[in-house]
Protein backbone atom coordinates (compact mmCIF):
# COMPACT_ATOMS: atom_id res chain seq x y z
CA UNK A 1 5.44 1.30 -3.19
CA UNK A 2 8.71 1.12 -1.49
CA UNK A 3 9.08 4.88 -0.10
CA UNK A 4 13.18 3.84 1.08
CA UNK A 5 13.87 2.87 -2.13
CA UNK A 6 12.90 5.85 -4.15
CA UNK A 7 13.32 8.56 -0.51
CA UNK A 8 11.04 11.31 0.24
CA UNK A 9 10.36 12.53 -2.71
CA UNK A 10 9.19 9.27 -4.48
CA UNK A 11 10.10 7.62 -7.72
CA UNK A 12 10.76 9.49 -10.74
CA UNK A 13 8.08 10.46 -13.06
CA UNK A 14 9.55 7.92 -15.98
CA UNK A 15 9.54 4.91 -13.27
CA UNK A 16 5.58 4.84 -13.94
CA UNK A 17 5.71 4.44 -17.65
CA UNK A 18 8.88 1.92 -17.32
CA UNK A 19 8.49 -1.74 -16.43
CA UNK A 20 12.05 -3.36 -15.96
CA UNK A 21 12.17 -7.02 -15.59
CA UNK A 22 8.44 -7.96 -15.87
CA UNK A 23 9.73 -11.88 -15.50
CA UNK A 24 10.44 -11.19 -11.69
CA UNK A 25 6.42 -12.18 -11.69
CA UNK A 26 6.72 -15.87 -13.47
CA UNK A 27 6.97 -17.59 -9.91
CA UNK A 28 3.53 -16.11 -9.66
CA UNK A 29 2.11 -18.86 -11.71
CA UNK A 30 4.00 -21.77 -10.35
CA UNK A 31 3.19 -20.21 -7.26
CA UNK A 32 -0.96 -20.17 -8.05
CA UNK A 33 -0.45 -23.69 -9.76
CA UNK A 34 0.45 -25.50 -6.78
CA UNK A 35 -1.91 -23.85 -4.84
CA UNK A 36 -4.66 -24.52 -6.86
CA UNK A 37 -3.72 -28.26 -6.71
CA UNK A 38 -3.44 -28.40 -3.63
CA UNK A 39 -6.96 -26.66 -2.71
CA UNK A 40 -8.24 -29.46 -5.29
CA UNK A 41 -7.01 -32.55 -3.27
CA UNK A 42 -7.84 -30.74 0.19
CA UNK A 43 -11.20 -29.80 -0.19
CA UNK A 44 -14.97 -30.78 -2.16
CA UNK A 45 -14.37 -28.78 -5.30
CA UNK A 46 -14.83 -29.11 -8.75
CA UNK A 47 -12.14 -27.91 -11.27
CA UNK A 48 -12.45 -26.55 -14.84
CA UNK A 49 -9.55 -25.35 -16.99
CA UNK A 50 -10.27 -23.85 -19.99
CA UNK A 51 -9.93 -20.63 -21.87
CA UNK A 52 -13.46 -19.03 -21.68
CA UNK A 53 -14.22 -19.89 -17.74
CA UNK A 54 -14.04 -16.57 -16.92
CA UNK A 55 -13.90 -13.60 -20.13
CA UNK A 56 -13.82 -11.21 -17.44
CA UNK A 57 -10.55 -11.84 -16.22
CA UNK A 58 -9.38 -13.14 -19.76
CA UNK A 59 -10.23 -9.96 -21.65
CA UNK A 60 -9.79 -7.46 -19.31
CA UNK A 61 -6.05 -7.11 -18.94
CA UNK A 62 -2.93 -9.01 -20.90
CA UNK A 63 -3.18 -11.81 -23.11
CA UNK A 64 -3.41 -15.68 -20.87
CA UNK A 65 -0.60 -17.76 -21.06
CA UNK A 66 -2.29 -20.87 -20.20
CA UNK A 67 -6.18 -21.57 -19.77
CA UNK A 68 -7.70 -20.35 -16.38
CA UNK A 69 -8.61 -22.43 -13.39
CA UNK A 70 -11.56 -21.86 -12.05
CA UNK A 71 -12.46 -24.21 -8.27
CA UNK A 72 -15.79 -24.16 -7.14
CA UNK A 73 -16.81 -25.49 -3.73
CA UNK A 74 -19.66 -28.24 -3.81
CA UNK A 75 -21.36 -27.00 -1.29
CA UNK A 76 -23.52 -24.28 -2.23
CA UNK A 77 -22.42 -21.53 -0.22
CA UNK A 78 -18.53 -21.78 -0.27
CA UNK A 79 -17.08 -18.98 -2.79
CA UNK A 80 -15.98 -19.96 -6.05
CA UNK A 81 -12.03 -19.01 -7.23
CA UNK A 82 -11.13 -18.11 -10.80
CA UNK A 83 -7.34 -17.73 -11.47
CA UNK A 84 -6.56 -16.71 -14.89
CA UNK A 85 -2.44 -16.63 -16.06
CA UNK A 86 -1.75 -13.49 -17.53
CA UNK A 87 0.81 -13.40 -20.09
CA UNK A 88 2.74 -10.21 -18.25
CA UNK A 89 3.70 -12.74 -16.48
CA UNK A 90 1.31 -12.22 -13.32
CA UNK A 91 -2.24 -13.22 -11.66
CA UNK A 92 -5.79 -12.25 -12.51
CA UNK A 93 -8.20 -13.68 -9.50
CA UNK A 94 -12.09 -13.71 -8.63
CA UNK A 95 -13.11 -14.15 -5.65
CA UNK A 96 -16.50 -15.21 -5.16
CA UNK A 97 -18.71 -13.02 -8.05
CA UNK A 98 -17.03 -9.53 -8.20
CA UNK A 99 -13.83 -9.29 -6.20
CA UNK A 100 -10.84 -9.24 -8.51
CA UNK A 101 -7.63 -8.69 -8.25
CA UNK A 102 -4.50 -8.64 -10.08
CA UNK A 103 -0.65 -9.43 -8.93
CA UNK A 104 1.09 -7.50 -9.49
CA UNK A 105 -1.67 -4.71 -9.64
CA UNK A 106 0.81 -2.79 -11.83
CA UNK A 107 4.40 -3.91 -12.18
CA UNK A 108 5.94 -0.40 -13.09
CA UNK A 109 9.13 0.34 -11.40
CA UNK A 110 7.53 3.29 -9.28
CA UNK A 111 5.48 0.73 -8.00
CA UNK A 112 8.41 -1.44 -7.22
CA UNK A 113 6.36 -4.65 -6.50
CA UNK A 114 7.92 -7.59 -5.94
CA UNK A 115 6.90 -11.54 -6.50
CA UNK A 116 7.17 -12.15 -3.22
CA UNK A 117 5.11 -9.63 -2.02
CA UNK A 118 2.39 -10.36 -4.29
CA UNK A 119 2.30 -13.77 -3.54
CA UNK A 120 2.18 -13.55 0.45
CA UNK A 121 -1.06 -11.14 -0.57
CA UNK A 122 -2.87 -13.97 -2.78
CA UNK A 123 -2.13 -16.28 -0.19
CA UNK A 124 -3.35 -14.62 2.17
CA UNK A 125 -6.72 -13.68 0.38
CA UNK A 126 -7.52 -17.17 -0.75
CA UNK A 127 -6.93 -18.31 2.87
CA UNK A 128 -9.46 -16.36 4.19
CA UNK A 129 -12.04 -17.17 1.41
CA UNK A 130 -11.73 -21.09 2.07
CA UNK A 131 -11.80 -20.67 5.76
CA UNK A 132 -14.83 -18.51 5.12
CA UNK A 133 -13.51 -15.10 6.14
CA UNK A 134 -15.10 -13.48 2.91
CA UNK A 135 -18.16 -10.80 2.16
CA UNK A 136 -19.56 -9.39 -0.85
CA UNK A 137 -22.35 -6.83 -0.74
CA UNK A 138 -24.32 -5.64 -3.63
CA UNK A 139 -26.90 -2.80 -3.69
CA UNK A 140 -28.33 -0.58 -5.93
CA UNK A 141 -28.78 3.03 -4.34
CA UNK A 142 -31.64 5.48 -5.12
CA UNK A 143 -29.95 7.06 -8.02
CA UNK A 144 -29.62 4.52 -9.82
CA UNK A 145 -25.97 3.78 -9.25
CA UNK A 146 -24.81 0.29 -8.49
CA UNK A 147 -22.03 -0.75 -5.31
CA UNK A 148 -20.17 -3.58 -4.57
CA UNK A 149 -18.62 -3.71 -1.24
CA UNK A 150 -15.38 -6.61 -0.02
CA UNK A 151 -14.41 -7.73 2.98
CA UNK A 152 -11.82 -10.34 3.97
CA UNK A 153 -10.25 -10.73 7.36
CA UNK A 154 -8.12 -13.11 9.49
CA UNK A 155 -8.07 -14.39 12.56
CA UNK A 156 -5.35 -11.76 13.81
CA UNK A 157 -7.80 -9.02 13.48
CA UNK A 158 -5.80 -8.17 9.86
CA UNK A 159 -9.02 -7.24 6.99
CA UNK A 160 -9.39 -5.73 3.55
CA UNK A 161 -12.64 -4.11 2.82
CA UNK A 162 -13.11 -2.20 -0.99
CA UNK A 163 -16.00 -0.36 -2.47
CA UNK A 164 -16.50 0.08 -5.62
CA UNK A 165 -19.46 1.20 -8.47
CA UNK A 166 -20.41 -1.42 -10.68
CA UNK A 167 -22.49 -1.87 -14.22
CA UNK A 168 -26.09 -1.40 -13.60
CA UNK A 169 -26.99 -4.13 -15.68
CA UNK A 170 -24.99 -6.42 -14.10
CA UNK A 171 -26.13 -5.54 -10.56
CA UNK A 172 -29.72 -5.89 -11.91
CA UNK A 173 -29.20 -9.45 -12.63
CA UNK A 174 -26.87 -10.64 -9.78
CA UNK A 175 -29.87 -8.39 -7.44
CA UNK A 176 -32.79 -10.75 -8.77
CA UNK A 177 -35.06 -8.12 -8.36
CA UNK A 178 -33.80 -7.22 -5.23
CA UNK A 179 -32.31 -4.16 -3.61
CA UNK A 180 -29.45 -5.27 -1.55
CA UNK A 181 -27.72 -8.63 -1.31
CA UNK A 182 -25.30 -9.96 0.88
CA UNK A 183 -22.97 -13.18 0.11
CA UNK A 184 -21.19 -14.42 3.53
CA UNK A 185 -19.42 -17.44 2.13
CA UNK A 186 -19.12 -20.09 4.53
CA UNK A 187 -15.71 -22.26 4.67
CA UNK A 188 -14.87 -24.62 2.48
CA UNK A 189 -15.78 -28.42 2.83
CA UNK A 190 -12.67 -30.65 3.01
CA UNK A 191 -12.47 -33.85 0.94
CA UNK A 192 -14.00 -36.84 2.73
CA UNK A 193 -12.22 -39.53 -0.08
């Protein structure tokens, strides 16, 4: 939130229920497009476009505009990236198995986001997870609550960690039988062809 444009005292209370312009997010997709191409003639990867690659990110907020793109890295332990178009017109991403994130996150005029913004932050992300700067952590704590737990960082000491609770069922089967695990994706492998 821009705090100089709206002064000490913050944005009105109807700037949060008022989205003007939403189409100040379409170079989001070009934007993802080109970087997904790019990633896909850079490095080992596999592509698949399709609606269905990812329901998650397809169901959970706005209608897609196009099918999402999901690259996978051949190697084993690179993380996968999902980008699904959302119809708002913005970004829905997964990172690896559970870190999402959408740009905008909101798009409300309190929030005052801006396409540029949002796109130096999804750069930035992906970035780190092909150069292997990623973590995920899942656990399952004594009382039967499950975690998940983020981490990306850059070489100029700049990171984003998040925790948050996730379904119990779905931590059960991403656990194996297991109490903790950790995923520290290793770098992508560039193209040798």
């Amino acid at each position: 939130m821009d705090n100089d444009r709206w002064g000490a005292d913050g944005p009105p209370r109807e700037a949060y229920l008022r989205v003007t312009n939403s189409e100040r997010f379409a170079p989001l997709h070009t934007i993802a497009a080109q970087l997904l191409h790019r990633l896909e003639l850079e490095f080992d990867v596999d592509r698949v476009e399709a609606y269905g690659v990812d329901p998650y990110l397809e169901t959970r907020f706005n209608a897609v505009a196009r099918p999402t793109v999901k690259l996978t890295p051949r190697q084993i332990d690179g993380a996968p990236v999902a980008i699904s178009f959302s119809a708002f017109p913005g970004l829905h991403v997964r990172f690896g198995h559970r870190a999402t994130r959408a740009f905008p996150a909101c798009g409300c005029d309190a929030c005052d986001e801006t396409a540029e913004k949002e796109a130096e932050t999804f750069n930035w992300l992906t970035e780190n997870v092909i150069e292997g700067r990623f973590k995920e952590e899942i656990w399952i704590s004594d009382s039967q609550s499950a975690w998940t737990r983020t981490e990306f960082w850059s070489t100029d000491g700049a990171s984003e960690r998040n925790n948050s609770t996730i379904d119990w069922e779905e931590a059960q089967q991403l656990l194996n039988n297991q109490k903790r695990l950790t995923y520290e994706w290793a770098p992508w492998s560039k193209r040798t062809v």
